[in-house]
PDB file of N, CA and C in Angstrom:
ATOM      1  N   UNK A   1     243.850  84.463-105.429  1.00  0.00           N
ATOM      2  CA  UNK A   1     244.022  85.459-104.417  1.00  0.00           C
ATOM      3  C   UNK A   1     242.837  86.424-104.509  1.00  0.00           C
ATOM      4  N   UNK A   2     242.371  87.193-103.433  1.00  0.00           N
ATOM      5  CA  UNK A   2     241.683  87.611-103.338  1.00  0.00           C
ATOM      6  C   UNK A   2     241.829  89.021-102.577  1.00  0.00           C
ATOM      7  N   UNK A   3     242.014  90.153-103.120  1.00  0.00           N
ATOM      8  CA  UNK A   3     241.831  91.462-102.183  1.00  0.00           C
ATOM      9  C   UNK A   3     240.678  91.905-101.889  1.00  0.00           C
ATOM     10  N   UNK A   4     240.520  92.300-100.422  1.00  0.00           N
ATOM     11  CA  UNK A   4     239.669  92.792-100.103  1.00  0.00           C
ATOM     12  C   UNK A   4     239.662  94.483-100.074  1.00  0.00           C
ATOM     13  N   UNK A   5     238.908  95.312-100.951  1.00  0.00           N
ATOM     14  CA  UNK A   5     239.786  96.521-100.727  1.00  0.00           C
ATOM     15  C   UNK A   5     238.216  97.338-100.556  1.00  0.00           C
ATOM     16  N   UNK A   6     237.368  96.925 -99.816  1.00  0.00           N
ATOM     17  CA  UNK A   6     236.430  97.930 -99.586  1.00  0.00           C
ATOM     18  C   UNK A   6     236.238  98.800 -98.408  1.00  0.00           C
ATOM     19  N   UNK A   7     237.342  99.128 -98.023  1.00  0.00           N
ATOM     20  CA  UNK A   7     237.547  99.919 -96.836  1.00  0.00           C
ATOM     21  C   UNK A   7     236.824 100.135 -95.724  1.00  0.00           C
ATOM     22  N   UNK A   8     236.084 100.505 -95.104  1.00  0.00           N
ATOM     23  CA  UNK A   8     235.060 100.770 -94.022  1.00  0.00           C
ATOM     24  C   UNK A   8     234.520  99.452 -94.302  1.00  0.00           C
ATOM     25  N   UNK A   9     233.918  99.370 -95.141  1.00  0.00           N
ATOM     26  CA  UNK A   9     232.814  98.027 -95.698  1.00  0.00           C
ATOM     27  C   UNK A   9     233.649  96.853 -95.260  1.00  0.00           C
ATOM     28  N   UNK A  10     234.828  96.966 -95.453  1.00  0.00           N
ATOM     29  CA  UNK A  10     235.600  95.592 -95.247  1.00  0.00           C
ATOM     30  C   UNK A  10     234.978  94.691 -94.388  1.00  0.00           C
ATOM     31  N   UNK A  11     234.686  95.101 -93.022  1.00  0.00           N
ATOM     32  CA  UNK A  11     234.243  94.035 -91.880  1.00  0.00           C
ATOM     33  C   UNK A  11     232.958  93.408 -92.378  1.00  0.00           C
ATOM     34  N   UNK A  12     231.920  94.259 -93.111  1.00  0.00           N
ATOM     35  CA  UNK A  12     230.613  94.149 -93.258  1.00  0.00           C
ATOM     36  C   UNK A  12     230.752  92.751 -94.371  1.00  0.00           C
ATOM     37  N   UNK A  13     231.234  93.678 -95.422  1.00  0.00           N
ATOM     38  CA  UNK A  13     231.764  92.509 -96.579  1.00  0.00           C
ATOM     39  C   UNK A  13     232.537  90.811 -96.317  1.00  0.00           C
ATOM     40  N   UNK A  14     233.566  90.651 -95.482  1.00  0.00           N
ATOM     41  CA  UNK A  14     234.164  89.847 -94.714  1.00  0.00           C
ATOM     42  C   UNK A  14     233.503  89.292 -93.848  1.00  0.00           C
ATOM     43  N   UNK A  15     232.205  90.027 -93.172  1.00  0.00           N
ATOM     44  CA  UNK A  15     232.112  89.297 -91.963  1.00  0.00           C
ATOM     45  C   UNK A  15     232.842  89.104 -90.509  1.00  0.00           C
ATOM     46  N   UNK A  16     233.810  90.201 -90.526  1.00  0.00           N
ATOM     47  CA  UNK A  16     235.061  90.505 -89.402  1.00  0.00           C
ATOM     48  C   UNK A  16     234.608  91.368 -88.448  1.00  0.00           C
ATOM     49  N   UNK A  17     234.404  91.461 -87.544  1.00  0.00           N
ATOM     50  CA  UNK A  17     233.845  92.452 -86.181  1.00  0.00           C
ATOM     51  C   UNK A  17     235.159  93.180 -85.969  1.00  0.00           C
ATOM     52  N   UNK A  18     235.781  92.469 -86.396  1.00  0.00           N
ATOM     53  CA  UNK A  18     237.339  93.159 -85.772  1.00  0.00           C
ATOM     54  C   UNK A  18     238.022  94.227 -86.620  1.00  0.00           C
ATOM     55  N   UNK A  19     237.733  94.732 -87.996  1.00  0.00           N
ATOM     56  CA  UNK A  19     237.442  96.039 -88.446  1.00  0.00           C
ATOM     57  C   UNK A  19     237.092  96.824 -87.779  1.00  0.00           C
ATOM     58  N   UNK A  20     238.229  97.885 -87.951  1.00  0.00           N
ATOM     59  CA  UNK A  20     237.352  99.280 -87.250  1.00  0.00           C
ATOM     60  C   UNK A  20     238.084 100.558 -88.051  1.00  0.00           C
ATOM     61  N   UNK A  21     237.527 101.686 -87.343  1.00  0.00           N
ATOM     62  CA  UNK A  21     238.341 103.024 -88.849  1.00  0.00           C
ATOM     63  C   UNK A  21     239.175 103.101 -87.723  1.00  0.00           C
ATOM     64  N   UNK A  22     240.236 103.886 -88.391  1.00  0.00           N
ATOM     65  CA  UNK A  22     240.984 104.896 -87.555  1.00  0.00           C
ATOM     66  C   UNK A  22     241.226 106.422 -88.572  1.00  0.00           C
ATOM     67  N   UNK A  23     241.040 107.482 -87.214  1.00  0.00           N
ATOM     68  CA  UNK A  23     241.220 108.630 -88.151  1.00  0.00           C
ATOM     69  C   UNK A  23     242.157 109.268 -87.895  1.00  0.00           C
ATOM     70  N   UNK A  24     242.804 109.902 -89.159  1.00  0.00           N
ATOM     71  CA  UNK A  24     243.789 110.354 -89.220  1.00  0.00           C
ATOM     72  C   UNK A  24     243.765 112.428 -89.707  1.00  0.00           C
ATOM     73  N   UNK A  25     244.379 112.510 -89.989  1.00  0.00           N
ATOM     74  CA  UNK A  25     244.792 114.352 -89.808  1.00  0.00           C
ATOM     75  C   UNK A  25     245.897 114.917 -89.796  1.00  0.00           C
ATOM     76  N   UNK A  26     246.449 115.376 -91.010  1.00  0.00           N
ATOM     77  CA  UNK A  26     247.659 116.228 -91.217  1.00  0.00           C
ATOM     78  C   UNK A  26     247.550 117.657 -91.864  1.00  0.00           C
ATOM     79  N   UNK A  27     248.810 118.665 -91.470  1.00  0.00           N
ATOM     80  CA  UNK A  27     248.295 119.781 -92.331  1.00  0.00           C
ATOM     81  C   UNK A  27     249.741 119.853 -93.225  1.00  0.00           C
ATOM     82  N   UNK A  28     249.065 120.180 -94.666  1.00  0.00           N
ATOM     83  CA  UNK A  28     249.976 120.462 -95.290  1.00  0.00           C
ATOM     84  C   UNK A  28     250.332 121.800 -95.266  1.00  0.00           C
ATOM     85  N   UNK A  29     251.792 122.331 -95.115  1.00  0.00           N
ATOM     86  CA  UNK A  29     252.382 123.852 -95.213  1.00  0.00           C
ATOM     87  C   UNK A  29     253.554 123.836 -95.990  1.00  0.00           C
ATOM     88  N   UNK A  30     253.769 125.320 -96.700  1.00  0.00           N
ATOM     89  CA  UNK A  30     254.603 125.377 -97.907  1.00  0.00           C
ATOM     90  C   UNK A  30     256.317 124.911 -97.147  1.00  0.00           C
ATOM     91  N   UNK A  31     257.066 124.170 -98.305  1.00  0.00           N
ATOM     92  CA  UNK A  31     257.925 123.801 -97.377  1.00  0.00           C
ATOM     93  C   UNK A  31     259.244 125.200 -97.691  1.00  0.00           C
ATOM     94  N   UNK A  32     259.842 125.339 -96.628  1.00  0.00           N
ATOM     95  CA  UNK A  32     261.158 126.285 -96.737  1.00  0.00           C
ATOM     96  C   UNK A  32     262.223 125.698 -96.829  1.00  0.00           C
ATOM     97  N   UNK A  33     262.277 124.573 -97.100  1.00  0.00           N
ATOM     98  CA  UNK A  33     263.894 124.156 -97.708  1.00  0.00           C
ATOM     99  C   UNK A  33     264.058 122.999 -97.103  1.00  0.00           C
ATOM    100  N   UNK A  34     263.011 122.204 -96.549  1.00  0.00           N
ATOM    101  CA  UNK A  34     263.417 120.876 -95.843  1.00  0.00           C
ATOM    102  C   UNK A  34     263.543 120.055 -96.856  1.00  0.00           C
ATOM    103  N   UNK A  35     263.971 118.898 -96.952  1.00  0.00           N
ATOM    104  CA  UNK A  35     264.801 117.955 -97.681  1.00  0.00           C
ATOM    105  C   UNK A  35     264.623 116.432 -97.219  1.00  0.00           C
ATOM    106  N   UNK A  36     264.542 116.377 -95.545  1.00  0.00           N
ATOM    107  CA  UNK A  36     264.420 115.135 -94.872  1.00  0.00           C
ATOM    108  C   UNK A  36     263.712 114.778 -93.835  1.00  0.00           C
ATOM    109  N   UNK A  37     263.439 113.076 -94.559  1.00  0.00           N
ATOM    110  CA  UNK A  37     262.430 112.528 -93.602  1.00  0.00           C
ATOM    111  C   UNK A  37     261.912 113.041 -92.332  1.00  0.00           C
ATOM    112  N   UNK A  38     261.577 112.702 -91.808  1.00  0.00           N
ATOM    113  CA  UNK A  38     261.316 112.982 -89.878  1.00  0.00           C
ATOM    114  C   UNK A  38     260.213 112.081 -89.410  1.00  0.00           C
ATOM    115  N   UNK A  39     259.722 110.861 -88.828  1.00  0.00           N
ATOM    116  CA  UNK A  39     259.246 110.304 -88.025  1.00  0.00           C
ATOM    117  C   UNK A  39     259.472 109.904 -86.088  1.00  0.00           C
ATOM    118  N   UNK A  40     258.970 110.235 -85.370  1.00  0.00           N
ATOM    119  CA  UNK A  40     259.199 109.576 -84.523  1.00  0.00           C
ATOM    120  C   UNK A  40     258.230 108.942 -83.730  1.00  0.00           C
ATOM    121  N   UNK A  41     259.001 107.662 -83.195  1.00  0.00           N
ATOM    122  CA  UNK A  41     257.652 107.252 -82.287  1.00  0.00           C
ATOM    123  C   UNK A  41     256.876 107.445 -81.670  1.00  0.00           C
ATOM    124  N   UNK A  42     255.796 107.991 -81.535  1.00  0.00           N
ATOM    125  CA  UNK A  42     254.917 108.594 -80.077  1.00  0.00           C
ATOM    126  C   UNK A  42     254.304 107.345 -79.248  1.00  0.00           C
ATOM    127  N   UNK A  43     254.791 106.102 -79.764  1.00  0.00           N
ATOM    128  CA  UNK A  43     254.123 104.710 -79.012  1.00  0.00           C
ATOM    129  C   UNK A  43     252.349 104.758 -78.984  1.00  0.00           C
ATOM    130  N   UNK A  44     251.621 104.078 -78.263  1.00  0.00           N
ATOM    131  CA  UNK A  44     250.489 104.496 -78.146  1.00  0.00           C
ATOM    132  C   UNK A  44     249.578 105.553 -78.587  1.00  0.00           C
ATOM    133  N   UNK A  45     250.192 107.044 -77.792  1.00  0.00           N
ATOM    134  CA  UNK A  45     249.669 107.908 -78.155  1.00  0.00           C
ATOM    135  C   UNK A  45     248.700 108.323 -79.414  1.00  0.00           C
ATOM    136  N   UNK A  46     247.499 108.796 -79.636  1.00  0.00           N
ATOM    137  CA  UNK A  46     246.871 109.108 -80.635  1.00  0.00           C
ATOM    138  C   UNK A  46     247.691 109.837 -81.869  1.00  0.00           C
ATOM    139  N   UNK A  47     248.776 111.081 -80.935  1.00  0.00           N
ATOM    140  CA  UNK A  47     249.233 111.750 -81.615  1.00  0.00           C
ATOM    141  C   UNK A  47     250.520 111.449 -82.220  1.00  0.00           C
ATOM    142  N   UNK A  48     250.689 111.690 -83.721  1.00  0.00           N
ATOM    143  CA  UNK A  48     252.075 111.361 -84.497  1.00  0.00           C
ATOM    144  C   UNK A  48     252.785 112.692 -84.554  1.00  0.00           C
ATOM    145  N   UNK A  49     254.095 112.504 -84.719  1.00  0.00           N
ATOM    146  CA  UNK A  49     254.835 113.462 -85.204  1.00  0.00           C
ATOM    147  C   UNK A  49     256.078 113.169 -86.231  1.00  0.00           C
ATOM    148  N   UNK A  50     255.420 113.586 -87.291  1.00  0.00           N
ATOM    149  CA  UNK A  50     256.244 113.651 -88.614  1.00  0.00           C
ATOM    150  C   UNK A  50     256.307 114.579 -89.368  1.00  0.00           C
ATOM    151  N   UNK A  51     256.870 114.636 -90.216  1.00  0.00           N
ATOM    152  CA  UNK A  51     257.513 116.138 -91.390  1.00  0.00           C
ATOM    153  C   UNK A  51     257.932 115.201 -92.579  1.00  0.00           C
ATOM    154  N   UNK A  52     257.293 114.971 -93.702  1.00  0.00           N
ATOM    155  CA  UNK A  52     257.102 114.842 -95.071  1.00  0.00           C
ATOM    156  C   UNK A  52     257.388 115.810 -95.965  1.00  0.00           C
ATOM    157  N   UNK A  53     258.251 116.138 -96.508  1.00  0.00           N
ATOM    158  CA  UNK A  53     258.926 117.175 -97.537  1.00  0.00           C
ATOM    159  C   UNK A  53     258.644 116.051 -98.704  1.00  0.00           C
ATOM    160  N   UNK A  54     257.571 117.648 -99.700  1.00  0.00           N
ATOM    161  CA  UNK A  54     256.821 116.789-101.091  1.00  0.00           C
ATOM    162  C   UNK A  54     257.475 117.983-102.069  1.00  0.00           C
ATOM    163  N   UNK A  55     258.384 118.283-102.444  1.00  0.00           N
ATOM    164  CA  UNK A  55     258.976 119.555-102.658  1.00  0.00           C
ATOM    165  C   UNK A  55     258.560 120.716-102.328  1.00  0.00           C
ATOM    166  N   UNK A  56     257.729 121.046-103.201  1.00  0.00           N
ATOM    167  CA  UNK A  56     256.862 122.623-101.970  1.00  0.00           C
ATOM    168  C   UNK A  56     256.131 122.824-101.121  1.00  0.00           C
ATOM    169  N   UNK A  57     255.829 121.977-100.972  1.00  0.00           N
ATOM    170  CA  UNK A  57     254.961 121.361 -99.653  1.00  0.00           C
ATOM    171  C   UNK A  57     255.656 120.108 -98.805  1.00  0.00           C
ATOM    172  N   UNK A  58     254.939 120.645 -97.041  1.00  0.00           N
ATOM    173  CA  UNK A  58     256.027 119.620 -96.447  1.00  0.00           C
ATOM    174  C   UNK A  58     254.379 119.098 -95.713  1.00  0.00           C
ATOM    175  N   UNK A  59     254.299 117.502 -95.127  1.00  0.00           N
ATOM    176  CA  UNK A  59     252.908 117.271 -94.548  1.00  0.00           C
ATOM    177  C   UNK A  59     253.446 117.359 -93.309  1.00  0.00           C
ATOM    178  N   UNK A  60     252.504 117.678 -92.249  1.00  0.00           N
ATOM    179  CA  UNK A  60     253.615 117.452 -90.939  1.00  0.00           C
ATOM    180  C   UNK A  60     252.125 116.378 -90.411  1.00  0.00           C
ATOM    181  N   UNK A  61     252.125 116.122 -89.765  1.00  0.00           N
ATOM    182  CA  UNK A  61     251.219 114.745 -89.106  1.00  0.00           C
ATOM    183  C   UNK A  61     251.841 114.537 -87.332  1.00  0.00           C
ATOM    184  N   UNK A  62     250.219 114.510 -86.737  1.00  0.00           N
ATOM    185  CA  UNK A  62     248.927 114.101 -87.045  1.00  0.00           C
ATOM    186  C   UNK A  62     248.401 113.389 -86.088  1.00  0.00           C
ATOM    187  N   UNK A  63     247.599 112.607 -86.693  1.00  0.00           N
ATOM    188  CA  UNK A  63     246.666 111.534 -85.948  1.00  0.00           C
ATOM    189  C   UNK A  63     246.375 110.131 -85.941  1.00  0.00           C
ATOM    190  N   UNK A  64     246.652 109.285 -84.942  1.00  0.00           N
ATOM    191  CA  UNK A  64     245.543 107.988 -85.785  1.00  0.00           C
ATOM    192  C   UNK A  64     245.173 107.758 -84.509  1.00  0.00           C
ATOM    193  N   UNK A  65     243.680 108.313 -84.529  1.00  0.00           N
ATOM    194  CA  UNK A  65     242.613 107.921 -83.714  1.00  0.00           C
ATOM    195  C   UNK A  65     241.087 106.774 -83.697  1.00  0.00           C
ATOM    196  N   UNK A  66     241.846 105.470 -83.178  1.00  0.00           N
ATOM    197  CA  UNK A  66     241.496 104.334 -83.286  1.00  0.00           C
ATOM    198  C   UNK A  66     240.113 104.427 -82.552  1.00  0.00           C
ATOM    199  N   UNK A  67     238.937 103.844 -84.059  1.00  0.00           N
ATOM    200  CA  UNK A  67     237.423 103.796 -83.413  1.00  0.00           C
ATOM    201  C   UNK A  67     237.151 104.897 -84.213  1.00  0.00           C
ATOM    202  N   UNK A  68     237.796 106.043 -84.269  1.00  0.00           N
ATOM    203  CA  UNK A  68     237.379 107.138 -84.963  1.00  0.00           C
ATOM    204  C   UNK A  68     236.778 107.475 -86.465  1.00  0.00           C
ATOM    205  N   UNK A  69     235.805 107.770 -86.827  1.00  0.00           N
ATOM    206  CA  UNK A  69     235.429 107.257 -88.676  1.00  0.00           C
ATOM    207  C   UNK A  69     235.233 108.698 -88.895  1.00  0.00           C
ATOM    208  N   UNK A  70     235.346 109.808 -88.473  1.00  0.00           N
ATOM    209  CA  UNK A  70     234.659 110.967 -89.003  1.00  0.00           C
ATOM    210  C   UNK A  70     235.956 111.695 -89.752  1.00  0.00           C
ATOM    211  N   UNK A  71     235.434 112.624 -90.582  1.00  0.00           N
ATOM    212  CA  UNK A  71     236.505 113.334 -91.822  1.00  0.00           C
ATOM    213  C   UNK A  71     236.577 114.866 -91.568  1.00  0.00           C
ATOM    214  N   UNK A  72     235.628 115.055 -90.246  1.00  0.00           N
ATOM    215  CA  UNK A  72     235.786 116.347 -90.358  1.00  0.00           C
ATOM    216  C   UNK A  72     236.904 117.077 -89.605  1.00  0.00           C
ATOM    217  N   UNK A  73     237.954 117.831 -90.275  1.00  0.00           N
ATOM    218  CA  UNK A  73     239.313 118.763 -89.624  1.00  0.00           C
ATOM    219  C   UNK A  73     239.448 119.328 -88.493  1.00  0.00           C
ATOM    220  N   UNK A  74     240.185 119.172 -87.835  1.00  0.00           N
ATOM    221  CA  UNK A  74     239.853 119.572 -86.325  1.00  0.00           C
ATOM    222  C   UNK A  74     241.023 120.669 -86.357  1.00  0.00           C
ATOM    223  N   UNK A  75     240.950 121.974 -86.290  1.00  0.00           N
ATOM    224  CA  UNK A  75     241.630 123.252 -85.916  1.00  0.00           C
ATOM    225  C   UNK A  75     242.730 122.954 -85.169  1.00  0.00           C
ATOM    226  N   UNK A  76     242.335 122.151 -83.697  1.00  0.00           N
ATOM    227  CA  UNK A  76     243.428 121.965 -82.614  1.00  0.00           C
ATOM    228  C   UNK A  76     244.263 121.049 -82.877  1.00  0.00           C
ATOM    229  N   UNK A  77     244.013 119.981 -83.434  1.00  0.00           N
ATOM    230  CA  UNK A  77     244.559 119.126 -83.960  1.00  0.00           C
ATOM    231  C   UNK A  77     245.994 119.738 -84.853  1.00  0.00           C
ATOM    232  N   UNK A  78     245.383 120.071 -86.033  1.00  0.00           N
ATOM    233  CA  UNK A  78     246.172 121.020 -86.828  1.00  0.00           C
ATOM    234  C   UNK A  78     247.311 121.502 -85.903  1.00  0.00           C
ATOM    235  N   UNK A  79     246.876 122.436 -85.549  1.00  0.00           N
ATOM    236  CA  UNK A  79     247.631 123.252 -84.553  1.00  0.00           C
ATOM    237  C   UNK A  79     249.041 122.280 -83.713  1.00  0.00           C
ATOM    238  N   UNK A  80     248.272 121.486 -83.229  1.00  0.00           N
ATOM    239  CA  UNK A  80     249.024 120.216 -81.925  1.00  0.00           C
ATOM    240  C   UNK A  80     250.340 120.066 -83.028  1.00  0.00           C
ATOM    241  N   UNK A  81     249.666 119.233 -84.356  1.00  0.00           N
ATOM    242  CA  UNK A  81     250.802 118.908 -85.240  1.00  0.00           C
ATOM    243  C   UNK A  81     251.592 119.616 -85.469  1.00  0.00           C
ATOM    244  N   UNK A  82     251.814 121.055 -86.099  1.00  0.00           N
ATOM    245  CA  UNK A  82     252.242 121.589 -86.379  1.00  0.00           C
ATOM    246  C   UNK A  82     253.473 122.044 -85.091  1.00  0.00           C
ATOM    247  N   UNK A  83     252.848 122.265 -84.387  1.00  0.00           N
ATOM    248  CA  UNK A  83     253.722 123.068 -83.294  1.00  0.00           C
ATOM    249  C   UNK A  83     254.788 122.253 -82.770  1.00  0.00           C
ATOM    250  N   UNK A  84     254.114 120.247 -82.603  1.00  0.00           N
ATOM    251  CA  UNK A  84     255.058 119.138 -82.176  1.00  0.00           C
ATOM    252  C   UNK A  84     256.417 119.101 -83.353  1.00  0.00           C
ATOM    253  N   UNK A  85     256.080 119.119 -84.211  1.00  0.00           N
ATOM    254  CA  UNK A  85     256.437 119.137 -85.594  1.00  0.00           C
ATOM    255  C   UNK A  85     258.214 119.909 -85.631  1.00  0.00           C
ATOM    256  N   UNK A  86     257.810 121.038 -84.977  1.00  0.00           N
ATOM    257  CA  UNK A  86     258.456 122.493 -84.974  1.00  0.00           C
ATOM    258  C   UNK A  86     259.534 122.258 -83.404  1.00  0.00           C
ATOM    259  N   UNK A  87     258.426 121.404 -82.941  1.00  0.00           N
ATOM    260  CA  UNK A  87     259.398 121.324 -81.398  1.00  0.00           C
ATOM    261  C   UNK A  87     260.399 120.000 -81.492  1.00  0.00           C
ATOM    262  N   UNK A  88     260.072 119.161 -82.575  1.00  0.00           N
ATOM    263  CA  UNK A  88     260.402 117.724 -82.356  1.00  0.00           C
ATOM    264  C   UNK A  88     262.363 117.360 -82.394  1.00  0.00           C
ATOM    265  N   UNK A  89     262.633 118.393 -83.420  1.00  0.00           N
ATOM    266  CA  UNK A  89     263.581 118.085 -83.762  1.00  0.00           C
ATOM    267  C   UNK A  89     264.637 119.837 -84.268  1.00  0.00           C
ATOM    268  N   UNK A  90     265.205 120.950 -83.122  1.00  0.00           N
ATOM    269  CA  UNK A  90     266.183 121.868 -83.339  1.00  0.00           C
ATOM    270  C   UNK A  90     266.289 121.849 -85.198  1.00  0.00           C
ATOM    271  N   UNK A  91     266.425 121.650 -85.659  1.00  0.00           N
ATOM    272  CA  UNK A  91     266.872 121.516 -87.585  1.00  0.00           C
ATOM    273  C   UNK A  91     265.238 121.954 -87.851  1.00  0.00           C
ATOM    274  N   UNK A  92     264.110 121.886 -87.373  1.00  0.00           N
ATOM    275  CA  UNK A  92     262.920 122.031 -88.309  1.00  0.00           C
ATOM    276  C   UNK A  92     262.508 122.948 -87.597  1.00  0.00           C
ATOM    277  N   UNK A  93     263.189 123.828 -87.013  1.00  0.00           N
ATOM    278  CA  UNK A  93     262.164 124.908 -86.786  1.00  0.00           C
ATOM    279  C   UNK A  93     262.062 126.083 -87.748  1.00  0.00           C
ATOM    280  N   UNK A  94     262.886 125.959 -88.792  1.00  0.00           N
ATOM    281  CA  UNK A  94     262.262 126.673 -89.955  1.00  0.00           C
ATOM    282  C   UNK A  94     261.050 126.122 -90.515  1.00  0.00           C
ATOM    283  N   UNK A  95     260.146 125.599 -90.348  1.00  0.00           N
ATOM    284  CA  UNK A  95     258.981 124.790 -90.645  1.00  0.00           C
ATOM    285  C   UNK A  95     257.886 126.416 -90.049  1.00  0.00           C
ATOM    286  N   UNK A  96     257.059 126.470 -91.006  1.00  0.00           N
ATOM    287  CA  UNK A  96     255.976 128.001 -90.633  1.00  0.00           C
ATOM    288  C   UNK A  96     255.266 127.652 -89.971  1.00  0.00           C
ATOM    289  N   UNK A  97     255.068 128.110 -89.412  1.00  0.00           N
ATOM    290  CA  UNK A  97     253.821 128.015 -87.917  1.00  0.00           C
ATOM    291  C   UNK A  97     252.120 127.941 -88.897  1.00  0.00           C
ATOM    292  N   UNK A  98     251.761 126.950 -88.229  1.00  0.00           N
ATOM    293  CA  UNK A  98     250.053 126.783 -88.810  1.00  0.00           C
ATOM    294  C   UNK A  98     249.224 128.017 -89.115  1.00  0.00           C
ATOM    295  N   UNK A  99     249.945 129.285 -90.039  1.00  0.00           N
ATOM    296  CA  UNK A  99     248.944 130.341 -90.356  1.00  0.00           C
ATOM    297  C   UNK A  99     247.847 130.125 -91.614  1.00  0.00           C
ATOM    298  N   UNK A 100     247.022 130.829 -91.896  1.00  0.00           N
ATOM    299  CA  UNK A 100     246.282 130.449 -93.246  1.00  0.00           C
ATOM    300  C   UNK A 100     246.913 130.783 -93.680  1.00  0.00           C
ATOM    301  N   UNK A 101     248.065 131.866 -93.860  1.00  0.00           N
ATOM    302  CA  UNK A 101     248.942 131.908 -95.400  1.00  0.00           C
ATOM    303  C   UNK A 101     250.346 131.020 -95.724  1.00  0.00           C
ATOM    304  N   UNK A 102     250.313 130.289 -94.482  1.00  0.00           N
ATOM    305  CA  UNK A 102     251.320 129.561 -95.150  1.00  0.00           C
ATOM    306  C   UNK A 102     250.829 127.951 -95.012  1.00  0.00           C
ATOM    307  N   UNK A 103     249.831 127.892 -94.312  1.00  0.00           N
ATOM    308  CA  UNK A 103     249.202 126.564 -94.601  1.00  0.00           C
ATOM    309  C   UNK A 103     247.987 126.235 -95.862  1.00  0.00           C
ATOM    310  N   UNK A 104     248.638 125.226 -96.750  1.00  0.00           N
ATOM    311  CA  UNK A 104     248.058 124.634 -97.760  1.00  0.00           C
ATOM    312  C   UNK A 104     247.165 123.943 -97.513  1.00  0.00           C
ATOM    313  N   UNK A 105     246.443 123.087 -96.441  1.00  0.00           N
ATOM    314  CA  UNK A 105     245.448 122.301 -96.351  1.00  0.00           C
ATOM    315  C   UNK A 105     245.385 121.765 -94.946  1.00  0.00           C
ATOM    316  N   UNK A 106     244.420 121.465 -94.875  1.00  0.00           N
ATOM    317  CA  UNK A 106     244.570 119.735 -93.567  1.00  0.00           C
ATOM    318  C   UNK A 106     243.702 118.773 -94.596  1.00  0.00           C
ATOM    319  N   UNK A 107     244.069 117.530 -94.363  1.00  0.00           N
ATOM    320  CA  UNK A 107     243.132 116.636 -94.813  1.00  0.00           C
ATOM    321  C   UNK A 107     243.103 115.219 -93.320  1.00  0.00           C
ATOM    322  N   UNK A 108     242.112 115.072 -93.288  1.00  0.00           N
ATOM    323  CA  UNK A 108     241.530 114.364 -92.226  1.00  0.00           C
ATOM    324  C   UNK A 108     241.073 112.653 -92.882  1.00  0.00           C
ATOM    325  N   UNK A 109     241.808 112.032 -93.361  1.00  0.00           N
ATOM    326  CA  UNK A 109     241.565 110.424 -93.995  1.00  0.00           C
ATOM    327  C   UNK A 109     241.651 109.815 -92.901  1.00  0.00           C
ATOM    328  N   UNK A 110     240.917 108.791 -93.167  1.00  0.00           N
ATOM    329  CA  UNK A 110     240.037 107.638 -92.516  1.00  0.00           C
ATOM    330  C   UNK A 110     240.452 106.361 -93.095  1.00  0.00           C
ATOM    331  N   UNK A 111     241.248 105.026 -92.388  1.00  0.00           N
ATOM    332  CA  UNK A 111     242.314 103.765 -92.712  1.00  0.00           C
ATOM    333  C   UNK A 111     241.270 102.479 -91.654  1.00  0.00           C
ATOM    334  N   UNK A 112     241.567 102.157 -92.076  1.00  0.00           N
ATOM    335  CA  UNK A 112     240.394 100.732 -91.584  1.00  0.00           C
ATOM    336  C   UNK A 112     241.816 100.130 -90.466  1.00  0.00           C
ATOM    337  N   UNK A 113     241.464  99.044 -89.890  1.00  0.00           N
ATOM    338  CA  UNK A 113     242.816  98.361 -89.276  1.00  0.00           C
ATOM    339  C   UNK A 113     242.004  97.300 -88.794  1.00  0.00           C
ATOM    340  N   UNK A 114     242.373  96.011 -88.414  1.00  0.00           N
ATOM    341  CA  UNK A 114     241.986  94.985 -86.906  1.00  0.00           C
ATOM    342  C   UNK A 114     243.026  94.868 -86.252  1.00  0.00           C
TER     343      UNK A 114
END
């Protein structure tokens, strides 16, 4: 068996045209007492909406923007998540609104796919 695990490189390495990135983007904020999952489908759409409770921190997400390879954080983005996040589901609107003091991070990762 053989894994291929060189990420971006994969197509180059393989020889696959059909590699491509997709980018992604979540912000992490301190969590207030959430406990449970939350995914839902957005189908197509670029944009996800989820809520990840990591005990003190909850991730809310995001993005996967297919073709996309860049890492750098996008403000609005942030924002989009957060607010869908808050609207998605009556039970999470104790979830803090995207301020710098109650937001812990964004991180913007980059996932290969064909």
């Amino acid at each position: 068996m053989i894994v291929n695990c060189a990420r971006l490189g994969a197509g180059e390495l393989a020889a696959d045209d059909s590699v491509r990135p997709i980018r992604g983007q979540h912000v992490v904020v301190k969590n207030p007492g959430i406990t449970e999952f939350f995914s839902e489908d957005t189908g197509l759409s670029p944009d996800l909406v989820c809520i990840y409770p990591h005990g003190e921190t909850v991730v809310l997400g995001g993005t996967a923007i297919d073709g996309e390879a860049g890492l750098q954080e996008d403000p609005a983005t942030a924002r989009r998540s957060s607010s869908a996040a808050r609207q998605s589901n009556l039970g999470w609107r104790r979830l803090p609104s995207s301020r710098p003091e109650s937001e812990h991070g964004q991180h913007a990762p980059r996932r290969v796919s064909r």
